[in-house]
PDB file of N, CA and C in Angstrom:
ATOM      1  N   UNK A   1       0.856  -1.178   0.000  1.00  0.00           N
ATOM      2  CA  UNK A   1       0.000   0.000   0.000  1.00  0.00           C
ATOM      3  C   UNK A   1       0.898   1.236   0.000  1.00  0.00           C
ATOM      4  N   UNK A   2       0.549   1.998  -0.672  1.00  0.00           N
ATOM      5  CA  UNK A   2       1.333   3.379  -0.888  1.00  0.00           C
ATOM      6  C   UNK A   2       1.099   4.313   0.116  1.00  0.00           C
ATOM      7  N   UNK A   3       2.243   5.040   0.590  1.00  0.00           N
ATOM      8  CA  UNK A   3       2.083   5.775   1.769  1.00  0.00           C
ATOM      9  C   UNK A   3       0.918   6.898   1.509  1.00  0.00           C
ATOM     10  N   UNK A   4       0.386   7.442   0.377  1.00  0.00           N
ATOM     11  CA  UNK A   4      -0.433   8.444   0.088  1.00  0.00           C
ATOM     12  C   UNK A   4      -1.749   7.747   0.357  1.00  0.00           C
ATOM     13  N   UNK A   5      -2.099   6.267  -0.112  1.00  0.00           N
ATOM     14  CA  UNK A   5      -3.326   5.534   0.068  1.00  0.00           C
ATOM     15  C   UNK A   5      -3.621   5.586   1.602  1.00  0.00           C
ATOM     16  N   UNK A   6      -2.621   4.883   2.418  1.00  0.00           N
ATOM     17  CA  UNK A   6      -2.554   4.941   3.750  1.00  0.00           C
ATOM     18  C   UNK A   6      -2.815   5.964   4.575  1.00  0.00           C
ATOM     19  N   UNK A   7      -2.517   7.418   3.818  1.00  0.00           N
ATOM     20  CA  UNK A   7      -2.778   8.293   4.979  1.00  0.00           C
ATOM     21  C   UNK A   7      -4.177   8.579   4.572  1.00  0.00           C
ATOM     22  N   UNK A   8      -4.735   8.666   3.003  1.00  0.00           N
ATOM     23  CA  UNK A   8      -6.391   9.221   3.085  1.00  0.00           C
ATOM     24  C   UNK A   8      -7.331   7.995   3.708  1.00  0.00           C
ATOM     25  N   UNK A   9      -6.606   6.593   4.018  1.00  0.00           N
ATOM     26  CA  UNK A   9      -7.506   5.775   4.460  1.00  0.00           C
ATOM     27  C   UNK A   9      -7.458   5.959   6.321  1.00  0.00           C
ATOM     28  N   UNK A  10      -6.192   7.043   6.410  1.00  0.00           N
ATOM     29  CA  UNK A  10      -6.098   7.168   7.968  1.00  0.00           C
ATOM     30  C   UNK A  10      -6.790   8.654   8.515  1.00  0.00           C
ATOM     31  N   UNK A  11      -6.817   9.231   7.551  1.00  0.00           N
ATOM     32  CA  UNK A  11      -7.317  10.786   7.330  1.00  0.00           C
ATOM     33  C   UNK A  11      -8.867  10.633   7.459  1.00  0.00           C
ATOM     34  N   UNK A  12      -9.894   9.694   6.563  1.00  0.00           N
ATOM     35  CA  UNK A  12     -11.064   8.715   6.496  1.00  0.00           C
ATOM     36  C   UNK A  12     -11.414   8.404   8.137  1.00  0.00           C
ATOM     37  N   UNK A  13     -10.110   7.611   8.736  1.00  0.00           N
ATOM     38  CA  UNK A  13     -10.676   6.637  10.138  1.00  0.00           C
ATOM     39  C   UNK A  13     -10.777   8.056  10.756  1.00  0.00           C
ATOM     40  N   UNK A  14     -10.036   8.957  11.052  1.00  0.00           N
ATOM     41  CA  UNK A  14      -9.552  10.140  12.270  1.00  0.00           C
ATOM     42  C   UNK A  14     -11.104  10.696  12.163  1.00  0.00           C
ATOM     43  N   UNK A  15     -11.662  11.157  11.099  1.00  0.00           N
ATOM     44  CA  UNK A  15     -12.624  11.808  10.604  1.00  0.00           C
ATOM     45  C   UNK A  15     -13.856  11.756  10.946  1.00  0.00           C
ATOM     46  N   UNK A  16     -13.678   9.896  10.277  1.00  0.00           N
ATOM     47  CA  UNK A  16     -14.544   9.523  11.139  1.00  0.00           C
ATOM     48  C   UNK A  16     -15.281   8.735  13.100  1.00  0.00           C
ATOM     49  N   UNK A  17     -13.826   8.821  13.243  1.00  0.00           N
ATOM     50  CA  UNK A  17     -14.060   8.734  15.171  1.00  0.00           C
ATOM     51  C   UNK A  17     -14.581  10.328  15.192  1.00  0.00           C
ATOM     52  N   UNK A  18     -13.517  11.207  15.078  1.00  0.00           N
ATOM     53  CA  UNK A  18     -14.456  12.482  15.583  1.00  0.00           C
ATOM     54  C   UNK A  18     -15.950  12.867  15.302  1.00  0.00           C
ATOM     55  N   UNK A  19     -16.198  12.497  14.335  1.00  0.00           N
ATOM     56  CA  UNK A  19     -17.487  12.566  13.847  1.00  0.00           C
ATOM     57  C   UNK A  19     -18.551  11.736  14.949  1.00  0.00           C
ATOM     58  N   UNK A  20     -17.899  10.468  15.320  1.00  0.00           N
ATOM     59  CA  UNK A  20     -18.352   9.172  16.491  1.00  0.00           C
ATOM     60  C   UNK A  20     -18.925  10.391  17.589  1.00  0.00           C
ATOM     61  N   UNK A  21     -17.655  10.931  17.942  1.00  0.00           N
ATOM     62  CA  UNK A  21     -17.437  11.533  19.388  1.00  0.00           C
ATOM     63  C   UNK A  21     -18.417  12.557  18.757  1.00  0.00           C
ATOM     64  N   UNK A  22     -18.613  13.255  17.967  1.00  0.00           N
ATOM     65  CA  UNK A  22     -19.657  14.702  18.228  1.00  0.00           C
ATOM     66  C   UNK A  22     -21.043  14.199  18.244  1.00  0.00           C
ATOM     67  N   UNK A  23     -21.082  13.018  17.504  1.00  0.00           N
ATOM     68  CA  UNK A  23     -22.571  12.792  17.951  1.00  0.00           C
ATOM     69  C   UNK A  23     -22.669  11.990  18.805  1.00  0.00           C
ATOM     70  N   UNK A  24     -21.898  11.805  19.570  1.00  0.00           N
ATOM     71  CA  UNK A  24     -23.034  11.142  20.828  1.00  0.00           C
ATOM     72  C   UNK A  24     -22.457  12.321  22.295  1.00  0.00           C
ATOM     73  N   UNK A  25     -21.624  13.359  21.693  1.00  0.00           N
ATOM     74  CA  UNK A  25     -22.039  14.162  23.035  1.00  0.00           C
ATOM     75  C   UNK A  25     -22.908  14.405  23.957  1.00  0.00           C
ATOM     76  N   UNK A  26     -24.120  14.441  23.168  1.00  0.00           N
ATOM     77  CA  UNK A  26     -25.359  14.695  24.112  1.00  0.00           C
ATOM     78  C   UNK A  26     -25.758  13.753  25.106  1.00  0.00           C
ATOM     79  N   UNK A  27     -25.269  12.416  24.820  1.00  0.00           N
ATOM     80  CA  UNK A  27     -25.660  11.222  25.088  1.00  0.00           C
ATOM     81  C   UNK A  27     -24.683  10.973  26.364  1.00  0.00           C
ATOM     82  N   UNK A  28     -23.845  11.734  26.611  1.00  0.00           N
ATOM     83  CA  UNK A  28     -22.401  11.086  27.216  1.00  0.00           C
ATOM     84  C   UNK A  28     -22.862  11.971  28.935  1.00  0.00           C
ATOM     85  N   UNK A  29     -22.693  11.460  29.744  1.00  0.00           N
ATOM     86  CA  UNK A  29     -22.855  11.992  31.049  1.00  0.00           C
ATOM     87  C   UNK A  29     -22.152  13.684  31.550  1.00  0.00           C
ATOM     88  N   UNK A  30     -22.457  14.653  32.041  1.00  0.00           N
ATOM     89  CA  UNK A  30     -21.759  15.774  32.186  1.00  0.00           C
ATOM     90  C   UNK A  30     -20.474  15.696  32.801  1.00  0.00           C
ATOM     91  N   UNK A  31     -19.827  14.865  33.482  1.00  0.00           N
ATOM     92  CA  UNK A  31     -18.391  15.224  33.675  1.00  0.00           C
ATOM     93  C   UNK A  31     -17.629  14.729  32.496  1.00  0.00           C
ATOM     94  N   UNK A  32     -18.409  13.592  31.229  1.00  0.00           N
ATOM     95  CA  UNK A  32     -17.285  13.466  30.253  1.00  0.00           C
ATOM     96  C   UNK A  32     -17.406  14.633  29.154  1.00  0.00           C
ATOM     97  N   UNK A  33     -17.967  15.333  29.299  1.00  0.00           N
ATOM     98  CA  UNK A  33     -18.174  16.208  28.121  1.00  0.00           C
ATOM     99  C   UNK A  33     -17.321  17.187  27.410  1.00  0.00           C
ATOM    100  N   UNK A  34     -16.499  18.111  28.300  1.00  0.00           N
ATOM    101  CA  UNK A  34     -15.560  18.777  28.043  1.00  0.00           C
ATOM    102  C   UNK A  34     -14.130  17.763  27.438  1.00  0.00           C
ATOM    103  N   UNK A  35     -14.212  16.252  28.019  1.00  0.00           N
ATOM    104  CA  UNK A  35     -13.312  15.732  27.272  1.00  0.00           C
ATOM    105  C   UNK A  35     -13.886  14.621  26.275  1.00  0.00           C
ATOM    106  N   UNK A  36     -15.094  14.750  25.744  1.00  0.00           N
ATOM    107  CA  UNK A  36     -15.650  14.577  24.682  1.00  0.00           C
ATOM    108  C   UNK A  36     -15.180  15.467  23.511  1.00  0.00           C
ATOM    109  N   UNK A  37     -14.971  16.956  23.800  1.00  0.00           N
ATOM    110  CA  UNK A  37     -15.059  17.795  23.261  1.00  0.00           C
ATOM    111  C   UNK A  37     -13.564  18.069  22.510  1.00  0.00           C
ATOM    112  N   UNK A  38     -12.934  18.200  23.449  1.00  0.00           N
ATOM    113  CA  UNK A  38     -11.486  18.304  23.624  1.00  0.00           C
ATOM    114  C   UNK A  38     -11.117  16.982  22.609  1.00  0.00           C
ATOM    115  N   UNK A  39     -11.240  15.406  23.022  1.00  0.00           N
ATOM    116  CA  UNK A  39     -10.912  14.637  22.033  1.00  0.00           C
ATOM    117  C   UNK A  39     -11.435  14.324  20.689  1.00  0.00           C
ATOM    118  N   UNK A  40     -12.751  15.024  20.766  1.00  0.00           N
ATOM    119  CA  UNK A  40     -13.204  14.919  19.378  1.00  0.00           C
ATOM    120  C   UNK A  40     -12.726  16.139  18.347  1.00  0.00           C
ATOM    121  N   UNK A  41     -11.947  17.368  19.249  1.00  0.00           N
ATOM    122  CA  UNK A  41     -11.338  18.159  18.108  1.00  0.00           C
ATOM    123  C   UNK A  41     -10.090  18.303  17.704  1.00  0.00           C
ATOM    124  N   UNK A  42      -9.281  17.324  18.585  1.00  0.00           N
ATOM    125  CA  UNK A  42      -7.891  16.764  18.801  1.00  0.00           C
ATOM    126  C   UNK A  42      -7.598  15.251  17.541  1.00  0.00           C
ATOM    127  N   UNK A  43      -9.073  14.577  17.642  1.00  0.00           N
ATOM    128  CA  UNK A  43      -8.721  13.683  16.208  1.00  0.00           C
ATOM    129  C   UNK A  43      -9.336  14.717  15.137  1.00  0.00           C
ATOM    130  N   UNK A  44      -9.811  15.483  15.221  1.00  0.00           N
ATOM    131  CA  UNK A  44     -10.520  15.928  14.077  1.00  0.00           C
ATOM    132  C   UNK A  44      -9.621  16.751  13.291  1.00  0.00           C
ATOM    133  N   UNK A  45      -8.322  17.448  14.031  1.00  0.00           N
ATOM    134  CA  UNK A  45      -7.382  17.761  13.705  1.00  0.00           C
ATOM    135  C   UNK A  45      -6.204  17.276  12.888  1.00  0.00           C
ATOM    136  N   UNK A  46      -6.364  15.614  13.975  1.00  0.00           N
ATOM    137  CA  UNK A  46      -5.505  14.497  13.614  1.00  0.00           C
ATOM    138  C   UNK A  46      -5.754  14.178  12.158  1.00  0.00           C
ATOM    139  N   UNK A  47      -7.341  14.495  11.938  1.00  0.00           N
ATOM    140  CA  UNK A  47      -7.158  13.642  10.484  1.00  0.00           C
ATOM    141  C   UNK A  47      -7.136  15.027   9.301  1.00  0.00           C
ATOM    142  N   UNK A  48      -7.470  16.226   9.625  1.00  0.00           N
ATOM    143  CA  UNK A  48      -7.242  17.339   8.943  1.00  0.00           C
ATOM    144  C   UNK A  48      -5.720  16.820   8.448  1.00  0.00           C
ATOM    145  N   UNK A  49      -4.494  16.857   9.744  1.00  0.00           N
ATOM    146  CA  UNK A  49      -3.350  17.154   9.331  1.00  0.00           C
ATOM    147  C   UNK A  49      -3.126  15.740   8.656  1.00  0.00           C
ATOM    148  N   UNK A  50      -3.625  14.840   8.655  1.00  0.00           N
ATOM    149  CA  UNK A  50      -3.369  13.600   7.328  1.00  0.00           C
ATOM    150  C   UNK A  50      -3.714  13.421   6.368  1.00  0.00           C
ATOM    151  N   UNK A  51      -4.975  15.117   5.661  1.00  0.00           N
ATOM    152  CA  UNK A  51      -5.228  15.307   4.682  1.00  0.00           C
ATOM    153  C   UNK A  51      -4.065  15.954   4.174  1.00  0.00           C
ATOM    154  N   UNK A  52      -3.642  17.152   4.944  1.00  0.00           N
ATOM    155  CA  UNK A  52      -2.646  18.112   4.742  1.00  0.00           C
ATOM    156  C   UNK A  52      -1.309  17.190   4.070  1.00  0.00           C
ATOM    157  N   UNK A  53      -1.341  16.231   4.813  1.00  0.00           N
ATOM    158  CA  UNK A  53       0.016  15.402   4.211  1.00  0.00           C
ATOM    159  C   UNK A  53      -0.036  14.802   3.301  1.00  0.00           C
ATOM    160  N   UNK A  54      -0.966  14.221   2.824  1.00  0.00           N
ATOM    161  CA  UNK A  54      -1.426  14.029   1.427  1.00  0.00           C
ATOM    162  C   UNK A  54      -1.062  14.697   0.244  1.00  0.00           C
ATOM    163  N   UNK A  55      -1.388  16.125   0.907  1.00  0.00           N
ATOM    164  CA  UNK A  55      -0.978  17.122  -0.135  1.00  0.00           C
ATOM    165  C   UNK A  55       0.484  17.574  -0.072  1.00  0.00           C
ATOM    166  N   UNK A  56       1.248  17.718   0.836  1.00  0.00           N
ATOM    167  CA  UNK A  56       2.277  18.051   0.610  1.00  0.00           C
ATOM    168  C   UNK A  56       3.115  16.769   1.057  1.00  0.00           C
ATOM    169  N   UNK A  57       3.267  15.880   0.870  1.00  0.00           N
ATOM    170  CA  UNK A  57       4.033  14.726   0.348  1.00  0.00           C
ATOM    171  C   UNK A  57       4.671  14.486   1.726  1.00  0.00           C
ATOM    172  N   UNK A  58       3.860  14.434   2.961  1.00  0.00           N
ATOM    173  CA  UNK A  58       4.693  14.129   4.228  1.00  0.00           C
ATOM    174  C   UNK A  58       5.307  15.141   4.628  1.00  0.00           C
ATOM    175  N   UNK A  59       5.748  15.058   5.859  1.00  0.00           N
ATOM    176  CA  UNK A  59       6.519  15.821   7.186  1.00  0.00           C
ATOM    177  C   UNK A  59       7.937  15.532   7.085  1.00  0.00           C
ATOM    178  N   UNK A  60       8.540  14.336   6.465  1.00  0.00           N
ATOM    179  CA  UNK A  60       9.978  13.699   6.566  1.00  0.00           C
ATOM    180  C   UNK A  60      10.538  15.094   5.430  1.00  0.00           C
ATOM    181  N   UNK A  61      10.009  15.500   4.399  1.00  0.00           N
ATOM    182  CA  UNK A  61      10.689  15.862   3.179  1.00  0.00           C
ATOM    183  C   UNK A  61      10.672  17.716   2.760  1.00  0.00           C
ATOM    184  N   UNK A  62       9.421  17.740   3.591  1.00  0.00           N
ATOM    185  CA  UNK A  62       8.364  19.210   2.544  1.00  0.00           C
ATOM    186  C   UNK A  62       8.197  19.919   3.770  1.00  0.00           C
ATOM    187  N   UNK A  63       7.751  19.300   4.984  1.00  0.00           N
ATOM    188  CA  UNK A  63       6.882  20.286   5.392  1.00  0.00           C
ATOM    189  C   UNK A  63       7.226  20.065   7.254  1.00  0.00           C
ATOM    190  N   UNK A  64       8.150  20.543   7.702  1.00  0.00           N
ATOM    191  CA  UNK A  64       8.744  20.242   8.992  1.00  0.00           C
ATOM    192  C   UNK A  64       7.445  20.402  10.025  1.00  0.00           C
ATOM    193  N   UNK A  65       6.406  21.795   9.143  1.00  0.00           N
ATOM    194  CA  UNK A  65       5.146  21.937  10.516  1.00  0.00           C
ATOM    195  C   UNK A  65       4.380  20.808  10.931  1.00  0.00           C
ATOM    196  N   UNK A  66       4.343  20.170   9.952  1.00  0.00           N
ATOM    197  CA  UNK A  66       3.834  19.259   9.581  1.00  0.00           C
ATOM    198  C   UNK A  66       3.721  18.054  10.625  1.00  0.00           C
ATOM    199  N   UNK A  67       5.265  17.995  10.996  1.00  0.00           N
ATOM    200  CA  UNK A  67       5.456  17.089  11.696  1.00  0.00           C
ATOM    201  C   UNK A  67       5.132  17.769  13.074  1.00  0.00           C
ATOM    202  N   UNK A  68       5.620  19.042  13.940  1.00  0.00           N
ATOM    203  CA  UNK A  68       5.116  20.174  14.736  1.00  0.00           C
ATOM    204  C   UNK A  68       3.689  19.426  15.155  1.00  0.00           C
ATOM    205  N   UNK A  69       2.860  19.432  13.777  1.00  0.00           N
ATOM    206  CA  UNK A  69       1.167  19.915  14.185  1.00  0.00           C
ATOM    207  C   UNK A  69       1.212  18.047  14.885  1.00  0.00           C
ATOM    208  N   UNK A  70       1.749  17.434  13.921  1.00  0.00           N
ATOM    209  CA  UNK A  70       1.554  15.749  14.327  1.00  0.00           C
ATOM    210  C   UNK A  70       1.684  15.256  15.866  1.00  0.00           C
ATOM    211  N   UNK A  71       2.830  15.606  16.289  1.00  0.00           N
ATOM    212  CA  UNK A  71       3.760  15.949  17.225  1.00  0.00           C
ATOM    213  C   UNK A  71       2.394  16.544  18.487  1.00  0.00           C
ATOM    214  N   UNK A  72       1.889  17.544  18.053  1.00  0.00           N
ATOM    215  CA  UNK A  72       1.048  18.453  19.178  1.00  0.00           C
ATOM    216  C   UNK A  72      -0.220  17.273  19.319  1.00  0.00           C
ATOM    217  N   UNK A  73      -0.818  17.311  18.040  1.00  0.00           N
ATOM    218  CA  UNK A  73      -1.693  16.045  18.228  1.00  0.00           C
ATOM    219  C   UNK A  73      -1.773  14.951  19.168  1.00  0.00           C
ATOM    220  N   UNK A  74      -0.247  13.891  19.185  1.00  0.00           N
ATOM    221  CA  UNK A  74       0.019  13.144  19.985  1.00  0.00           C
ATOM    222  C   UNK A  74       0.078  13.646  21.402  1.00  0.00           C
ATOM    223  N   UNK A  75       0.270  14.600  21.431  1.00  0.00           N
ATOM    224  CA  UNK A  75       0.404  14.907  22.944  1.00  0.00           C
ATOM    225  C   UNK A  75      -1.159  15.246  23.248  1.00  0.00           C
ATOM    226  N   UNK A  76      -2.104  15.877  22.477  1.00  0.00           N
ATOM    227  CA  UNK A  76      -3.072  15.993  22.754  1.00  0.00           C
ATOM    228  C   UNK A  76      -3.735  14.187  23.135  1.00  0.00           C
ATOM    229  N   UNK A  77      -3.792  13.290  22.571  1.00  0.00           N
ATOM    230  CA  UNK A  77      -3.951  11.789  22.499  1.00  0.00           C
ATOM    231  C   UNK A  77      -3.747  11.604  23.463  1.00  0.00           C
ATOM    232  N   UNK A  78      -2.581  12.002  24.535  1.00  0.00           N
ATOM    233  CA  UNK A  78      -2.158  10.844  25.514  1.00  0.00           C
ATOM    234  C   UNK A  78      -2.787  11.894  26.526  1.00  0.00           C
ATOM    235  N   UNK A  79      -3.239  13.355  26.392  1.00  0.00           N
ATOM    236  CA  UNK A  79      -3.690  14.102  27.468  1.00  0.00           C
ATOM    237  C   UNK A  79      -5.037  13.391  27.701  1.00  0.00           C
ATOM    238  N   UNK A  80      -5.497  13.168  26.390  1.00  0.00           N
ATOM    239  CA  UNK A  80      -7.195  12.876  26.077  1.00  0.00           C
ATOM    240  C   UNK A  80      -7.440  11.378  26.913  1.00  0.00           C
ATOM    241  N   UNK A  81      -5.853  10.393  26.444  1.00  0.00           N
ATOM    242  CA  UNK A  81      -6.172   9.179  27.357  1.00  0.00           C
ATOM    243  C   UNK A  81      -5.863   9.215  29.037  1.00  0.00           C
ATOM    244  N   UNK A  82      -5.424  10.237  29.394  1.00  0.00           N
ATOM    245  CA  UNK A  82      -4.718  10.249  30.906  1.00  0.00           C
ATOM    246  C   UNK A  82      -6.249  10.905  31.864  1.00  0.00           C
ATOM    247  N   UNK A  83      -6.532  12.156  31.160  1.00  0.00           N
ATOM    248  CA  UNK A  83      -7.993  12.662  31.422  1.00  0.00           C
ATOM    249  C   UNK A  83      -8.990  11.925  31.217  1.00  0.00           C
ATOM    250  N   UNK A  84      -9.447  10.920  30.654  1.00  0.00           N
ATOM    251  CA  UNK A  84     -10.182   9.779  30.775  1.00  0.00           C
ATOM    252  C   UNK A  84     -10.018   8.992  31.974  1.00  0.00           C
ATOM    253  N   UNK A  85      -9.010   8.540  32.166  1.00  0.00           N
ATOM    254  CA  UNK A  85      -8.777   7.712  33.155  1.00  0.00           C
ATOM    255  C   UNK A  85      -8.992   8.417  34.578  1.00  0.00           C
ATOM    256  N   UNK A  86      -8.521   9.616  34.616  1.00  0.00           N
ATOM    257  CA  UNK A  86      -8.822  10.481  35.351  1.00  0.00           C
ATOM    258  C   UNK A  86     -10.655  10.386  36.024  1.00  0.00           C
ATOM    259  N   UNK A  87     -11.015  10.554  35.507  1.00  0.00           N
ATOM    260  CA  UNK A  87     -12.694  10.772  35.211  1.00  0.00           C
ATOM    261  C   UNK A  87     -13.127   9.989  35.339  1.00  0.00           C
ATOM    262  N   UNK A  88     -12.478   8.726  34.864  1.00  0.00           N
ATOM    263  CA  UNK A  88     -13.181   6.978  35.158  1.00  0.00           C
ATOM    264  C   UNK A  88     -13.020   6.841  36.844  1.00  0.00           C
ATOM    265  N   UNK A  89     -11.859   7.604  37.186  1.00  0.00           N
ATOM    266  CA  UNK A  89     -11.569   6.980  38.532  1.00  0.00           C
ATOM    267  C   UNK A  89     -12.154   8.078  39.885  1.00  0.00           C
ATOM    268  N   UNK A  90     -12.553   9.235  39.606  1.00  0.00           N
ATOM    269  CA  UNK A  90     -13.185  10.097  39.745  1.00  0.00           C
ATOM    270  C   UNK A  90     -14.638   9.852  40.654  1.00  0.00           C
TER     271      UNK A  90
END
């Protein structure tokens, strides 16, 4: 599989979890909500910036922000999984 196939089929999944997470906000109890919110615009980002790479041919070669925005993402991910757990135990 070609790295360009791979990212619009990963750009596709990101897109669609956030999409998961905005609709069932309403549905989700009030202390998860703000990190409903928070992780559903943190992948929604995630898969923006794997459109972005699509277009400019990756982070390794073209586009150093690229890797920056990727980079911020992940850290957003592991905030989104630590604040979960948080909240579960809560």
């Amino acid at each position: 599989m070609s790295p360009t196939k791979f990212n619009v089929i990963e750009c596709i999944f990101w897109l669609t979890l956030s999409g998961a997470l905005f609709l069932v906000y309403s549905r989700v109890p009030q202390k998860f909500k703000k990190w409903v919110m928070f992780s559903g615009v943190n992948i929604l980002l995630f898969g923006v910036s794997d459109g972005v790479e699509v277009y400019t041919g990756g982070f390794l070669h073209t586009a150093q922000w690229l890797l920056l925005w990727k980079l911020i993402n992940v850290l957003g991910l592991v905030i989104s999984i630590v604040w979960y757990f948080y909240l579960r135990l809560k």
